[in-house]
N, C-alpha and C. Protein backbone atom coordinates (compact mmCIF):
# COMPACT_ATOMS: atom_id res chain seq x y z
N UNK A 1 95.97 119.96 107.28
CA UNK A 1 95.62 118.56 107.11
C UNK A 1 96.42 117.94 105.97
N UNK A 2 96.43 118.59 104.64
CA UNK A 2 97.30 118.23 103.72
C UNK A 2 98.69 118.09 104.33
N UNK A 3 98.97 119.32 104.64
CA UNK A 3 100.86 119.63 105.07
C UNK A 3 100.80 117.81 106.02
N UNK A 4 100.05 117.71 107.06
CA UNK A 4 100.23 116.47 107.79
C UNK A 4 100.71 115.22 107.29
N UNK A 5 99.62 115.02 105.96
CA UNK A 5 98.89 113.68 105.67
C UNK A 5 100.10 113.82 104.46
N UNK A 6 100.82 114.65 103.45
CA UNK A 6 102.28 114.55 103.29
C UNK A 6 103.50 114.60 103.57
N UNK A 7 103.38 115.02 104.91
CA UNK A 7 104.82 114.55 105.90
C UNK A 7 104.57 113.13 106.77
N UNK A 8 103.10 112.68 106.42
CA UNK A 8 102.74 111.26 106.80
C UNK A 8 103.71 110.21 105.73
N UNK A 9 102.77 110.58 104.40
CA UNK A 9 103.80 109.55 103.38
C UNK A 9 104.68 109.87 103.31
N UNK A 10 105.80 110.75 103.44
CA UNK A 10 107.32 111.13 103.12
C UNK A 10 107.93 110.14 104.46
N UNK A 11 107.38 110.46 105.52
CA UNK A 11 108.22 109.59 106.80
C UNK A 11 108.12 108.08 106.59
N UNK A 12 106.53 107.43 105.76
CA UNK A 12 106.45 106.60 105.52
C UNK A 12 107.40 105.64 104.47
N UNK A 13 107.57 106.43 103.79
CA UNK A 13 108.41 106.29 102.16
C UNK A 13 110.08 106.32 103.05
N UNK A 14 110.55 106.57 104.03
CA UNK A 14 111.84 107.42 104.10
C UNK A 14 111.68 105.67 105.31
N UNK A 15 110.99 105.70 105.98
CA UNK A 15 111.47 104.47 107.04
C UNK A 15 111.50 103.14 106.28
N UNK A 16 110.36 102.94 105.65
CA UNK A 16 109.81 101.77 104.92
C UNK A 16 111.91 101.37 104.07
N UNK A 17 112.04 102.20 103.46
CA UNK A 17 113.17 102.04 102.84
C UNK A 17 114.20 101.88 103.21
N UNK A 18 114.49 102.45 104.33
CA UNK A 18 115.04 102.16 105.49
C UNK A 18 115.91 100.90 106.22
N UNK A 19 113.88 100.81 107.02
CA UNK A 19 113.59 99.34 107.58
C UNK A 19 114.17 97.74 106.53
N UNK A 20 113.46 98.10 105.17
CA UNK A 20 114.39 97.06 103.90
C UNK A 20 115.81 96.93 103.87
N UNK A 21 116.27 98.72 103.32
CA UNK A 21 117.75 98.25 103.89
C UNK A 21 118.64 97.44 104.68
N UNK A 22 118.18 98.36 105.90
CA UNK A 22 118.88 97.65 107.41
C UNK A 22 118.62 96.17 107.36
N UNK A 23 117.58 95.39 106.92
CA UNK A 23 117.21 94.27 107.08
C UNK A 23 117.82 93.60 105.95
N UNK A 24 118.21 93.73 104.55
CA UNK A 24 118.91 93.30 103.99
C UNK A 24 120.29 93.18 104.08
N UNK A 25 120.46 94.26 104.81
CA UNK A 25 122.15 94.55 105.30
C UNK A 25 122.47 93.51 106.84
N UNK A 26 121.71 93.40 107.05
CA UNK A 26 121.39 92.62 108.65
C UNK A 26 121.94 93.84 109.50
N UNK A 27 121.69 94.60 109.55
CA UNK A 27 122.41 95.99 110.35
C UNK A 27 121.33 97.07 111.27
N UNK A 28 120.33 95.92 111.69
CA UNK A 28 119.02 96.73 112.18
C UNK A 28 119.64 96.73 113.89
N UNK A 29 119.03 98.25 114.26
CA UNK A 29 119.93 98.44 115.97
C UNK A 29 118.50 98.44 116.95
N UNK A 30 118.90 97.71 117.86
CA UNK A 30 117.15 97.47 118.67
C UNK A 30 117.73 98.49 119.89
N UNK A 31 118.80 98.80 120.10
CA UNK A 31 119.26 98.87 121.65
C UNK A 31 119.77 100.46 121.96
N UNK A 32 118.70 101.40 121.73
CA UNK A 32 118.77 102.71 122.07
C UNK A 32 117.71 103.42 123.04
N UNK A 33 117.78 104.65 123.83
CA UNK A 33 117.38 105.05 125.36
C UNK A 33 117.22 106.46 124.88
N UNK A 34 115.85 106.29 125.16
CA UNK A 34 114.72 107.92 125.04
C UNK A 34 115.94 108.74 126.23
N UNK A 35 116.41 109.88 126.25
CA UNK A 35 116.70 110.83 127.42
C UNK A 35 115.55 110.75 128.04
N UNK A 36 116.02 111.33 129.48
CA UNK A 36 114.86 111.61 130.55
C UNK A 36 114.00 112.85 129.90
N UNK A 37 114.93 113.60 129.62
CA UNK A 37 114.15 115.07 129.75
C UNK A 37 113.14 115.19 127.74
N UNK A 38 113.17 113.94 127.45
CA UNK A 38 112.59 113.79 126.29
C UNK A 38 111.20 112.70 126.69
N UNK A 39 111.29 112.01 127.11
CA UNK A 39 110.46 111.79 128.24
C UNK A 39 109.14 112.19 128.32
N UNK A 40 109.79 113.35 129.00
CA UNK A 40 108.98 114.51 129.78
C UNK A 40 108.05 114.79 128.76
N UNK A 41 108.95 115.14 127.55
CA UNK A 41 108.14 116.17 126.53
C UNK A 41 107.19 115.51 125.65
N UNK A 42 107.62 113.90 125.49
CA UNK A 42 106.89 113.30 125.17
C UNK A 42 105.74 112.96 126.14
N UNK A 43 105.60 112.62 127.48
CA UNK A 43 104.44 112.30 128.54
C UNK A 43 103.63 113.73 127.83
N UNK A 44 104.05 114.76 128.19
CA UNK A 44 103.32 116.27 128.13
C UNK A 44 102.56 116.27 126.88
N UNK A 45 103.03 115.90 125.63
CA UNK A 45 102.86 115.93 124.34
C UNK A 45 101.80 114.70 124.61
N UNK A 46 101.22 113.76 124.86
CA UNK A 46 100.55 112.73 124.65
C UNK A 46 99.75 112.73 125.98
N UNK A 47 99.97 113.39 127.19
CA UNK A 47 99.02 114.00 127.64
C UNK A 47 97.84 115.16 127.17
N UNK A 48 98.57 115.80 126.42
CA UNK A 48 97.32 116.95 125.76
C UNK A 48 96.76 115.99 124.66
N UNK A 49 97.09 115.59 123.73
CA UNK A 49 96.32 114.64 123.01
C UNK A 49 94.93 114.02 123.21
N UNK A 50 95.57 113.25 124.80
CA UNK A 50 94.92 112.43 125.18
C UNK A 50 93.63 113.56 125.79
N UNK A 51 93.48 114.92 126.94
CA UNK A 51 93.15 115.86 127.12
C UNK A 51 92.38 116.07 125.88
N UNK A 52 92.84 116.04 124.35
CA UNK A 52 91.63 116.71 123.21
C UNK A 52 90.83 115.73 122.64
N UNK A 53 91.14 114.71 123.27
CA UNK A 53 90.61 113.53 122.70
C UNK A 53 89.54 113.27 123.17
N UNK A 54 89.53 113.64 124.78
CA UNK A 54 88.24 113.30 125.61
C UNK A 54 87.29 114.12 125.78
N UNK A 55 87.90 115.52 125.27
CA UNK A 55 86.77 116.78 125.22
C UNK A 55 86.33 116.52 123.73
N UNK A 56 87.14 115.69 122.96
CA UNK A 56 86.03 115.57 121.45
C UNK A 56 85.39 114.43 121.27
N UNK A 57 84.99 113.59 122.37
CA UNK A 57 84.72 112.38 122.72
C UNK A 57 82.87 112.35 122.81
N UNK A 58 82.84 112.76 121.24
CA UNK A 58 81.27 112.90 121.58
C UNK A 58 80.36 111.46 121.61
N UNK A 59 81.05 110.08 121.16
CA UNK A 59 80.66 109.22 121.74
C UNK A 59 81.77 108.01 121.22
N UNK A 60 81.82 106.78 121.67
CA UNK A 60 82.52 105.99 121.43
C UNK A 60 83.18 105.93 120.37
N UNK A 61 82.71 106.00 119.02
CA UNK A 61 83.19 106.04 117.76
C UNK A 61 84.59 106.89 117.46
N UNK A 62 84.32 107.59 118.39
CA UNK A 62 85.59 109.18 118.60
C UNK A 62 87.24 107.87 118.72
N UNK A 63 86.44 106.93 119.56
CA UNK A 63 88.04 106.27 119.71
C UNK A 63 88.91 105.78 118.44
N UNK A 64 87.64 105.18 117.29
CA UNK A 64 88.06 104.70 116.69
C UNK A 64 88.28 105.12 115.13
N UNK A 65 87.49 106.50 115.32
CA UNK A 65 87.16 106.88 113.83
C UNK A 65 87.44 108.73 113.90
N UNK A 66 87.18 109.31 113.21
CA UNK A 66 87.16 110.69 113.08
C UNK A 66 88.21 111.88 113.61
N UNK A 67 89.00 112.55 113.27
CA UNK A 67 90.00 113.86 113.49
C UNK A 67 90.16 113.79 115.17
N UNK A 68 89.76 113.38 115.21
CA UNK A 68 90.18 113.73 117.14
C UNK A 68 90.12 112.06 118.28
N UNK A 69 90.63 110.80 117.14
CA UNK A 69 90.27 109.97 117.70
C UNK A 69 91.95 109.19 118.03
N UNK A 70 91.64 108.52 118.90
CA UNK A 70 92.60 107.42 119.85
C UNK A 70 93.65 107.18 118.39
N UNK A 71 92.89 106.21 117.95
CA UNK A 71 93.63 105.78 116.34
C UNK A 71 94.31 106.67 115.45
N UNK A 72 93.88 108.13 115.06
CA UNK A 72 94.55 109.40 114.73
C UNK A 72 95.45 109.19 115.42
N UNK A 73 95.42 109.99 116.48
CA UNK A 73 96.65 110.50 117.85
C UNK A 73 97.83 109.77 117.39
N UNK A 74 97.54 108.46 117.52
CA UNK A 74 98.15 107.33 117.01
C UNK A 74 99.12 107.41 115.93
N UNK A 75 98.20 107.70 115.16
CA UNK A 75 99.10 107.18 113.28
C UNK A 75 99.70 108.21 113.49
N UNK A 76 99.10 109.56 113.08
CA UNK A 76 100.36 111.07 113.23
C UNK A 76 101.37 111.18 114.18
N UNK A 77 101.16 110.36 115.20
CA UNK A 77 102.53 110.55 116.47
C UNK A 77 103.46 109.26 116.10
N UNK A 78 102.98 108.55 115.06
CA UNK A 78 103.67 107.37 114.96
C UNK A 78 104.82 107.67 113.71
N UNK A 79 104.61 108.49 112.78
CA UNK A 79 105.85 109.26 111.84
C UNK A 79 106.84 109.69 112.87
N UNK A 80 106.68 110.38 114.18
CA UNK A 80 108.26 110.71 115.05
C UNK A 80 108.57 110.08 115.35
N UNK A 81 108.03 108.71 115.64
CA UNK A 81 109.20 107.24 116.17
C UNK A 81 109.41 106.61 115.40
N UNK A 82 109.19 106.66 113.81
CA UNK A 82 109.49 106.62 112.83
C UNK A 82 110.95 107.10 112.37
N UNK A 83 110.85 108.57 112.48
CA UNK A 83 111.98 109.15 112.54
C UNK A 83 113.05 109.10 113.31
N UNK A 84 112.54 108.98 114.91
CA UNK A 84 113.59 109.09 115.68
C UNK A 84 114.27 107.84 115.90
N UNK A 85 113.74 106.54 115.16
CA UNK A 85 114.48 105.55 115.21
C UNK A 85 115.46 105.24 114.03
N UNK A 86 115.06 106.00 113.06
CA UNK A 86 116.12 105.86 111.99
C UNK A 86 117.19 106.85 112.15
N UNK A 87 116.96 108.07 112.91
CA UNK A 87 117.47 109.09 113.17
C UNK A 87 118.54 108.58 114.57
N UNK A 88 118.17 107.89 115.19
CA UNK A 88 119.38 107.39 115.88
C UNK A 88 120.42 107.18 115.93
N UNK A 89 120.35 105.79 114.90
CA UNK A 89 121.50 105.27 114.01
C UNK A 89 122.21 106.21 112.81
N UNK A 90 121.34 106.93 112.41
CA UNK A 90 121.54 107.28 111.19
C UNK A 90 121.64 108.47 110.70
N UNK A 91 122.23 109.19 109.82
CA UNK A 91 122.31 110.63 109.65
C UNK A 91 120.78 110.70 108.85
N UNK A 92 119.62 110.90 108.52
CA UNK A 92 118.44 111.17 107.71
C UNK A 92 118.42 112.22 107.06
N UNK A 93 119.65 113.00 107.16
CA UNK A 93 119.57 114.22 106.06
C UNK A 93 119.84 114.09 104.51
N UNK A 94 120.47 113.15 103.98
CA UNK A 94 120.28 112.76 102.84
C UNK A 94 118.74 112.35 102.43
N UNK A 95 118.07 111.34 103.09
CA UNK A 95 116.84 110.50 102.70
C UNK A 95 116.27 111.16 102.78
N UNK A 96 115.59 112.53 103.94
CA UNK A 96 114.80 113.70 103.54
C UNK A 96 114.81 114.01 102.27
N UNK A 97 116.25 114.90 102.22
CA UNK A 97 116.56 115.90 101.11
C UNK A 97 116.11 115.07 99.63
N UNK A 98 116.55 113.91 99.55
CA UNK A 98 116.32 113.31 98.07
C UNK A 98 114.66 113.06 98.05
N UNK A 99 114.03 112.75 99.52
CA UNK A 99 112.33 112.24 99.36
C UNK A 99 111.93 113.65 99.21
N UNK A 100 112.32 114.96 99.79
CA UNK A 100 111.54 115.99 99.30
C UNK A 100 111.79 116.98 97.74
N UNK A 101 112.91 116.45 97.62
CA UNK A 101 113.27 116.92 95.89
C UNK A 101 112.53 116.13 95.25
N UNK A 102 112.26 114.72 95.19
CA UNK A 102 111.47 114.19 94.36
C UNK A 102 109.96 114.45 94.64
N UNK A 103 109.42 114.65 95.61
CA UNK A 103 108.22 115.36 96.13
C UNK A 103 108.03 116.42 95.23
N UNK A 104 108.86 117.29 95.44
CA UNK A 104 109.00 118.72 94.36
C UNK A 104 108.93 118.57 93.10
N UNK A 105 109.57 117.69 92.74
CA UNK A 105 109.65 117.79 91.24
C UNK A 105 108.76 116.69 90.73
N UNK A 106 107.88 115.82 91.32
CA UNK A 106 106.58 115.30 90.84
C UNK A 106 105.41 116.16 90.94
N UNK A 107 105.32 117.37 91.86
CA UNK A 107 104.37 118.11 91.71
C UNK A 107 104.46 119.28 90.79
N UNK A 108 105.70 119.51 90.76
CA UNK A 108 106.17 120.66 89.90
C UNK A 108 105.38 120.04 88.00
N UNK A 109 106.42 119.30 87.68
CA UNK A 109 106.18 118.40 86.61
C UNK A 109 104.42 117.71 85.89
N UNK A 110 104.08 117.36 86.95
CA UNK A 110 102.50 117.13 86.93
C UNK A 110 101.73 118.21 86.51
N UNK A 111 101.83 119.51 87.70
CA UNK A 111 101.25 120.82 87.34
C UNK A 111 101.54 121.58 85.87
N UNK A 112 102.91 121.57 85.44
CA UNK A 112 103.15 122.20 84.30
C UNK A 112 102.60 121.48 83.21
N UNK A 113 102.34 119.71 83.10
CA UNK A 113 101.64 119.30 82.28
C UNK A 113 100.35 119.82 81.92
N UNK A 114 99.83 119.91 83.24
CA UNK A 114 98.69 120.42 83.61
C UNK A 114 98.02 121.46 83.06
N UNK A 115 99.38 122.51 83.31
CA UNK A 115 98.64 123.76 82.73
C UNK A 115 99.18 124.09 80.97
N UNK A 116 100.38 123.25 80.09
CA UNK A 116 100.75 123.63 79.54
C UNK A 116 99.78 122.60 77.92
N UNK A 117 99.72 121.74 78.78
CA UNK A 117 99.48 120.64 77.58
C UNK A 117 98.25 120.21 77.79
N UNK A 118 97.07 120.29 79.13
CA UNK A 118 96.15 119.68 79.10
C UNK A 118 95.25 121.16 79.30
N UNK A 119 95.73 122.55 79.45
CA UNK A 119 95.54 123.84 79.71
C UNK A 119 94.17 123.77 80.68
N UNK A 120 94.71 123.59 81.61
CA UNK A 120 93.71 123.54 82.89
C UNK A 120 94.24 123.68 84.40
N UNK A 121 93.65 124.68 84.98
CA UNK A 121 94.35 124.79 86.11
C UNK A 121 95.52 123.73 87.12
N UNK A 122 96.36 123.80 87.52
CA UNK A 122 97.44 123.11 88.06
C UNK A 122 96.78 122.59 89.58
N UNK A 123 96.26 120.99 89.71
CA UNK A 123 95.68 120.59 90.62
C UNK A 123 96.88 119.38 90.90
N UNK A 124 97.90 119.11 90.51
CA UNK A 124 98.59 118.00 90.29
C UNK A 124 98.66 116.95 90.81
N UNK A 125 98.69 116.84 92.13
CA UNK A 125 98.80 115.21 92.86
C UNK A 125 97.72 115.39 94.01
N UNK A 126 97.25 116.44 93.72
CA UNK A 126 96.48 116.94 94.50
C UNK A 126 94.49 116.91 93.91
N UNK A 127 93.66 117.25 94.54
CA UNK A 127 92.27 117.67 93.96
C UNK A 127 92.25 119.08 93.36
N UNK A 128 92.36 120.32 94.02
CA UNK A 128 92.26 121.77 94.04
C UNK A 128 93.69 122.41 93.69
N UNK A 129 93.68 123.60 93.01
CA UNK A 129 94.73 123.95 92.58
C UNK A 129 95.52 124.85 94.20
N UNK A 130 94.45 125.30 95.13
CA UNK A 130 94.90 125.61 96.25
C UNK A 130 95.51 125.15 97.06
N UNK A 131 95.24 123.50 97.36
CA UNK A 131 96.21 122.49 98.01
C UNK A 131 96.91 122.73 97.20
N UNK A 132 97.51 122.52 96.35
CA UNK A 132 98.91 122.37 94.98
C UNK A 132 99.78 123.55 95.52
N UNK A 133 98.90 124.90 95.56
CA UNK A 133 99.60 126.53 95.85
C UNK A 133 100.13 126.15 96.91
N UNK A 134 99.03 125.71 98.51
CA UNK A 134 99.64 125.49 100.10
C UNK A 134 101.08 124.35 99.67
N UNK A 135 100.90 123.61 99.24
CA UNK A 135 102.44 122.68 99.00
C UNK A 135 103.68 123.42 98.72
N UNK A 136 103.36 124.02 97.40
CA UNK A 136 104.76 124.77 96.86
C UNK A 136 104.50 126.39 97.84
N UNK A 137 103.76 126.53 98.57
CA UNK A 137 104.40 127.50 99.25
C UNK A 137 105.32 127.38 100.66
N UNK A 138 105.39 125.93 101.15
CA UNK A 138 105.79 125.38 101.78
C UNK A 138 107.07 124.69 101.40
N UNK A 139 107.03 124.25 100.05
CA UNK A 139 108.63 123.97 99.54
C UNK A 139 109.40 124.62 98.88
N UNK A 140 108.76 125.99 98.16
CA UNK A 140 109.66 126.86 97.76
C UNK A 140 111.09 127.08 98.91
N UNK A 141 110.52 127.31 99.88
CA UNK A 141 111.64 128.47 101.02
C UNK A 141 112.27 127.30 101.12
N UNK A 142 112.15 125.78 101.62
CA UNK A 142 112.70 124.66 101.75
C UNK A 142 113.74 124.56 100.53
N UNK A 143 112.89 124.06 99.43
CA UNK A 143 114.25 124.04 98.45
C UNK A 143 114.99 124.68 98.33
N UNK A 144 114.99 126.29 98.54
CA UNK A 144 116.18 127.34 98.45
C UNK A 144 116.88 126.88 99.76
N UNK A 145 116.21 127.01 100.89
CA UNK A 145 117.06 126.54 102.19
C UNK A 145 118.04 125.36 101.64
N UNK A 146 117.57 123.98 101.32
CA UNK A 146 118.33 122.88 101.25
C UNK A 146 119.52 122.92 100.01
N UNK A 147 119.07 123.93 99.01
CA UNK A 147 120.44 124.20 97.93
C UNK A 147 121.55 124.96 98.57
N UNK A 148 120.97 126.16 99.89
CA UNK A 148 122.10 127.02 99.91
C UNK A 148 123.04 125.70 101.18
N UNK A 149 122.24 124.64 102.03
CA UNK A 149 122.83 124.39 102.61
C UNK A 149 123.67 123.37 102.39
N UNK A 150 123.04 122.62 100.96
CA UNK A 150 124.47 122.15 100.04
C UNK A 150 125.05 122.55 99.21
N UNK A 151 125.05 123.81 99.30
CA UNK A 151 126.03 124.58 98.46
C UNK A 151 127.62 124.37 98.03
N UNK A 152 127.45 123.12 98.63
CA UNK A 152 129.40 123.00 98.46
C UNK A 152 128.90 121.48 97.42
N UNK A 153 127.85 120.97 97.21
CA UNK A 153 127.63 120.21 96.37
C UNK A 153 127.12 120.48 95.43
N UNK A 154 127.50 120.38 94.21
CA UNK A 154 126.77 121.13 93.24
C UNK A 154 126.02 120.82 92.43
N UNK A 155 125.58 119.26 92.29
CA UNK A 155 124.54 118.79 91.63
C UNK A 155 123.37 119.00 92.55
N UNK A 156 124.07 118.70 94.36
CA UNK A 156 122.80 118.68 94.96
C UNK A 156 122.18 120.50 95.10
N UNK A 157 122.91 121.45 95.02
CA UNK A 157 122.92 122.57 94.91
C UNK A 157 121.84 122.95 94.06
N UNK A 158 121.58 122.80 92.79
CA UNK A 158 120.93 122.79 91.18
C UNK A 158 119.96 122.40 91.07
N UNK A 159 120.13 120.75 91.68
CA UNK A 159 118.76 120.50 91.74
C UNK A 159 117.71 120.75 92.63
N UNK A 160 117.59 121.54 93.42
CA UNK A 160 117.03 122.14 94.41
C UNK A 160 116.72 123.30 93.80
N UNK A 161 117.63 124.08 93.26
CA UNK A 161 117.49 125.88 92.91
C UNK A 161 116.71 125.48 91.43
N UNK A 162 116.51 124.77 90.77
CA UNK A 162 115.89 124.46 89.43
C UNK A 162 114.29 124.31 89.93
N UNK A 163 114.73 123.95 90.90
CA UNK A 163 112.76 123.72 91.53
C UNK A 163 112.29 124.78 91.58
N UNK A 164 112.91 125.92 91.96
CA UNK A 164 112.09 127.35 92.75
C UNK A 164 111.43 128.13 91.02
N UNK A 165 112.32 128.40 89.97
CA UNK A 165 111.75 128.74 89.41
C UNK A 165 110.10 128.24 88.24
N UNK A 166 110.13 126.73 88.36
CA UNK A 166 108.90 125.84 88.27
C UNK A 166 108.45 126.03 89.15
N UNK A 167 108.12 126.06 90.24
CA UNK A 167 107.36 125.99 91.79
C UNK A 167 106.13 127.71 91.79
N UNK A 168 107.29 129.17 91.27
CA UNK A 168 107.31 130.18 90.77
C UNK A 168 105.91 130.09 89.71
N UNK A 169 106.30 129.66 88.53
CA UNK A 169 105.40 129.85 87.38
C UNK A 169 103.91 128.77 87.76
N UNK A 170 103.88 127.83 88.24
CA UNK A 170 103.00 127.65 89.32
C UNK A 170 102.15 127.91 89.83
N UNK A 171 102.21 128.67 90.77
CA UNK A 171 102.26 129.90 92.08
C UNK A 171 101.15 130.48 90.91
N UNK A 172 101.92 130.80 89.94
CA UNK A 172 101.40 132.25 88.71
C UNK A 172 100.51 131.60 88.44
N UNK A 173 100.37 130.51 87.54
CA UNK A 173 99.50 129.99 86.65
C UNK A 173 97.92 129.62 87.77
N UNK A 174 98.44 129.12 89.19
CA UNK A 174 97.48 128.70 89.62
C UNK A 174 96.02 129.70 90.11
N UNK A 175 97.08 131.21 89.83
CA UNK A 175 95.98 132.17 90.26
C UNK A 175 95.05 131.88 91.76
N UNK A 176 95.83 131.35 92.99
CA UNK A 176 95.02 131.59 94.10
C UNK A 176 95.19 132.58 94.97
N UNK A 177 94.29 133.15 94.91
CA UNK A 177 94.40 134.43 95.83
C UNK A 177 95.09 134.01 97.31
N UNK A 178 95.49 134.92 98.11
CA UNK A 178 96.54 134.59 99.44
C UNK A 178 97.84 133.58 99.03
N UNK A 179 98.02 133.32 98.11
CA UNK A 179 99.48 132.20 97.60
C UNK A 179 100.54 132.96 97.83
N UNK A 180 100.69 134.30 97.40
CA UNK A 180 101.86 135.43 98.01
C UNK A 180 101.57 135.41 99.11
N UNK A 181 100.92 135.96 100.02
CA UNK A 181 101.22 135.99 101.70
C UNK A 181 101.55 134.85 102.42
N UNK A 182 100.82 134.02 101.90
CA UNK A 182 100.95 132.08 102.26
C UNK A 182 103.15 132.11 101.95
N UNK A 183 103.22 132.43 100.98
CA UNK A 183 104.10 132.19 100.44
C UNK A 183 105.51 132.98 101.75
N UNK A 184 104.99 134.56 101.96
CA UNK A 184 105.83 134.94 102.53
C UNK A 184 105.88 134.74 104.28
N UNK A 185 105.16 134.03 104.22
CA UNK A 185 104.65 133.36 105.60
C UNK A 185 105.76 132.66 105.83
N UNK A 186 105.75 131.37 104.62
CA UNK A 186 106.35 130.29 104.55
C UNK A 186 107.88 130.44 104.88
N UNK A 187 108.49 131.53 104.19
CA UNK A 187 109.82 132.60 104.09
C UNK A 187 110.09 132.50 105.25
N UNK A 188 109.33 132.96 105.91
CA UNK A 188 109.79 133.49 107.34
C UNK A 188 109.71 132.73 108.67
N UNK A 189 108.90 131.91 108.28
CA UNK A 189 109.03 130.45 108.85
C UNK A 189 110.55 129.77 108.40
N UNK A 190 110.79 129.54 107.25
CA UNK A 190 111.76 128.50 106.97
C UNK A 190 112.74 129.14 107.31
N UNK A 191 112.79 130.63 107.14
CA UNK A 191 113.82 131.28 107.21
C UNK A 191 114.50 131.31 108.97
N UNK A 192 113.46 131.74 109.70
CA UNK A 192 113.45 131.37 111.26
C UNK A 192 114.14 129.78 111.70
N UNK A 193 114.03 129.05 111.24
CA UNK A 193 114.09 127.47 111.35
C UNK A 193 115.61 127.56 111.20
């Protein structure tokens, strides 16, 4: 739910800025075509939705309110046409990479205040120090991924690999049990990807 509801604001933060641009630039493109066979995957994909929506349809309210409603389905499926419209026109691998380094290093930064100067568990942008752990176990493998894959840039290189060892002491300080397996989960996920 967390991992979601922050790849909600990152897509939000990444189009919004976007959308300004292009519109200040007058350079906004209306005139692009879903593939067929994307289509598909989308009907299929918003068919099951629609399928969990009506088996959690314990009464009207379901449409409009609560984890399994019309309006949900909605907002969370609405970050990929988000993406895939800026992603059209546009290369989005920069605007990621810079929205999730700064992601990193506001949670990183927050937490070490946290634990160094206010000496209290590392909850940072977060409530629980466990959401904080599920985050950086999810951007550790990312930031190493995104330094080695600008490795021919070397500021963008640094600032990525500077994250892992804050992200690290973290991890430590936050003391949640499963944060290593979470962690090597994450590895092997990102690493697979």
């Amino acid at each position: 739910y967390h991992y979601v509801n922050t790849a909600e604001a990152i897509t939000w933060i990444i189009f919004v800025l976007f959308f300004a641009w292009t519109t200040y630039k007058k350079d906004i493109s209306w005139n692009f075509k879903v593939p067929r066979r994307l289509l598909i995957v989308l009907a299929v994909f918003y068919g099951g939705l629609l399928l969990a929506m009506i088996f959690h349809l314990d009464n009207l309210d379901n449409l409009s309110g609560g984890y399994y409603s019309v309006s949900v389905f909605l907002r969370y499926t609405a970050v990929f046409w988000m993406l895939l419209y800026v992603g059209w026109t546009r290369d989005i691998r920069k605007a990621i990479y810079w929205t999730l380094t700064a992601v990193t290093y506001a949670i990183c930064l927050t937490s070490l205040y946290q634990i160094f100067v206010l000496n209290i568990p590392p909850h940072s942008l977060y409530r629980t120090q466990h959401v904080t752990t599920m985050m950086i176990d999810m951007l550790l493998p990312m930031m190493a991924g995104l330094g080695y894959y600008y490795r021919k840039k070397p500021v963008w290189k640094w600032l990525s690999w500077c994250t892992i060892p804050l992200q690290l002491v973290i991890i430590f300080f936050a003391k949640v049990r499963g944060a290593d397996l979470a962690l090597i989960g994450a590895m092997i996920v990102c690493g697979a990807v």
